[in-house]
C-alpha atoms as a PDB file:
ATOM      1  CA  UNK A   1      33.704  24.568 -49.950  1.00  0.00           C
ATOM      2  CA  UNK A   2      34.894  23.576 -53.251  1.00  0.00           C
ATOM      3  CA  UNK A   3      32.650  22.003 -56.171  1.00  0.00           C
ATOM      4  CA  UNK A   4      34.073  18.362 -55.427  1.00  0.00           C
ATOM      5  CA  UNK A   5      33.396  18.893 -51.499  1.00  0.00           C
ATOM      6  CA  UNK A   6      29.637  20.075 -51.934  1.00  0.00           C
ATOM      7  CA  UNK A   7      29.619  17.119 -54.556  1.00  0.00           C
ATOM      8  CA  UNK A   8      30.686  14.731 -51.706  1.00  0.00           C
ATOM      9  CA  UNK A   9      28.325  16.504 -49.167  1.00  0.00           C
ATOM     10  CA  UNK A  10      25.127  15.958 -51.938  1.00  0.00           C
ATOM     11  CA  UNK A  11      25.926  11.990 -52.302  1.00  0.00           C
ATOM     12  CA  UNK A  12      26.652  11.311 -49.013  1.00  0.00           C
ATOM     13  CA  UNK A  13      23.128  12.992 -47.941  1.00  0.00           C
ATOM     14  CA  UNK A  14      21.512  10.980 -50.573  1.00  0.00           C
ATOM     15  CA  UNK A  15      22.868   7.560 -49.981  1.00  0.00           C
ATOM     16  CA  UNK A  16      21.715   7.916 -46.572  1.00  0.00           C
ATOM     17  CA  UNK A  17      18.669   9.070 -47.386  1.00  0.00           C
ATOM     18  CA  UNK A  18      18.037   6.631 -50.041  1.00  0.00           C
ATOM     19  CA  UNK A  19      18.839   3.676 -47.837  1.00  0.00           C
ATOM     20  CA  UNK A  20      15.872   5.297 -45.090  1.00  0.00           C
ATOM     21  CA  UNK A  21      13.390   5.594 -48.192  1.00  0.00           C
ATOM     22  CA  UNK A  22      14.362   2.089 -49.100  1.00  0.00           C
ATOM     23  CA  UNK A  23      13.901   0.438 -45.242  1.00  0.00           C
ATOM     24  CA  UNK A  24      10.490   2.324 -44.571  1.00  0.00           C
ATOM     25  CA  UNK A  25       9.267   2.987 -48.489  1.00  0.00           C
ATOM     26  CA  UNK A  26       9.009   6.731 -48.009  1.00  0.00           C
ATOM     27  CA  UNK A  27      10.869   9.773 -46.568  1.00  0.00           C
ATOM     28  CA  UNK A  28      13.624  10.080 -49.017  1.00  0.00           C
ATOM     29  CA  UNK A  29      12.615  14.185 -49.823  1.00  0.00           C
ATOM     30  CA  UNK A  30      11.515  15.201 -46.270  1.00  0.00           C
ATOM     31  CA  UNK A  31      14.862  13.623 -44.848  1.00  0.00           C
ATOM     32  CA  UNK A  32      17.209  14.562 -47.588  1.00  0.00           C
ATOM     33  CA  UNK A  33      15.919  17.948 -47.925  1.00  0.00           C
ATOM     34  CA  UNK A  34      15.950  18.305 -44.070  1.00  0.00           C
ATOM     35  CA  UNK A  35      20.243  17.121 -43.975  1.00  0.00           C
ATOM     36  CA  UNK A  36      20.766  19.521 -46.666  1.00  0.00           C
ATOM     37  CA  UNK A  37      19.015  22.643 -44.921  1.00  0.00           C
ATOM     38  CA  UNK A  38      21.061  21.834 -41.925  1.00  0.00           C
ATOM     39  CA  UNK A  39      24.222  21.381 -43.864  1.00  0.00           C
ATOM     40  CA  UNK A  40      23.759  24.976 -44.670  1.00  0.00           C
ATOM     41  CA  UNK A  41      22.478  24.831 -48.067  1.00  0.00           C
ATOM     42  CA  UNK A  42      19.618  27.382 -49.321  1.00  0.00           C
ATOM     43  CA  UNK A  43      16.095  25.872 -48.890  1.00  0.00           C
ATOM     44  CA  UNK A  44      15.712  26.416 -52.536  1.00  0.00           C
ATOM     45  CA  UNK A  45      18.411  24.390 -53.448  1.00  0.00           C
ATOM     46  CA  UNK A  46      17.643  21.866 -51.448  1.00  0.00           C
ATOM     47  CA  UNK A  47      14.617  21.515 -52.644  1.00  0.00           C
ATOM     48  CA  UNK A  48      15.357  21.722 -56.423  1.00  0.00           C
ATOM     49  CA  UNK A  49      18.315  18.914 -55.877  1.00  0.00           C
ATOM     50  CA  UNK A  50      15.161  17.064 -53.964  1.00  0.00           C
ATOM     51  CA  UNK A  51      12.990  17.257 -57.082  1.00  0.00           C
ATOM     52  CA  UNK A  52      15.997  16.826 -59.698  1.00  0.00           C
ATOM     53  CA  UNK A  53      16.602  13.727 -57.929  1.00  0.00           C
ATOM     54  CA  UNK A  54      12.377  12.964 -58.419  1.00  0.00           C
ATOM     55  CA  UNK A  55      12.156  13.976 -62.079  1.00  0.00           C
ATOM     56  CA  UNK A  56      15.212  11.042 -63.108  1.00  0.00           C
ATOM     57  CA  UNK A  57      13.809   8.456 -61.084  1.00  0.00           C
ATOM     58  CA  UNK A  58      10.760   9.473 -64.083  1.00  0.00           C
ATOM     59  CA  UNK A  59      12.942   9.614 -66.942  1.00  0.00           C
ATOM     60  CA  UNK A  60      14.186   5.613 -66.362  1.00  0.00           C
END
């Protein structure tokens, strides 16, 4: 998978994750991190993309 493609695969995971966290107020981590594991991405990843995402909701 090229750069763009994983690119599409990250915001695609995220906007559907962010529009669960925003109907029930919580679940954006477990359920993004949980799409990206079973999208075949490394745990670790998917966790640090999780928390990258957490640290610039800080820095607004």
């Amino acid at each position: 998978m090229t750069g763009l493609g994983i690119l599409g695969v990250v915001a695609i995971i995220g906007a559907v994750a962010e529009m669960i966290d925003g109907s029930l107020g919580m679940g954006f981590g477990v359920f993004s991190a949980s799409l990206m594991i079973g999208a075949g991405f490394a745990p670790a990843i998917a966790v640090a993309t999780v928390n990258a995402r957490s640290v610039s909701l800080l820095l607004r």
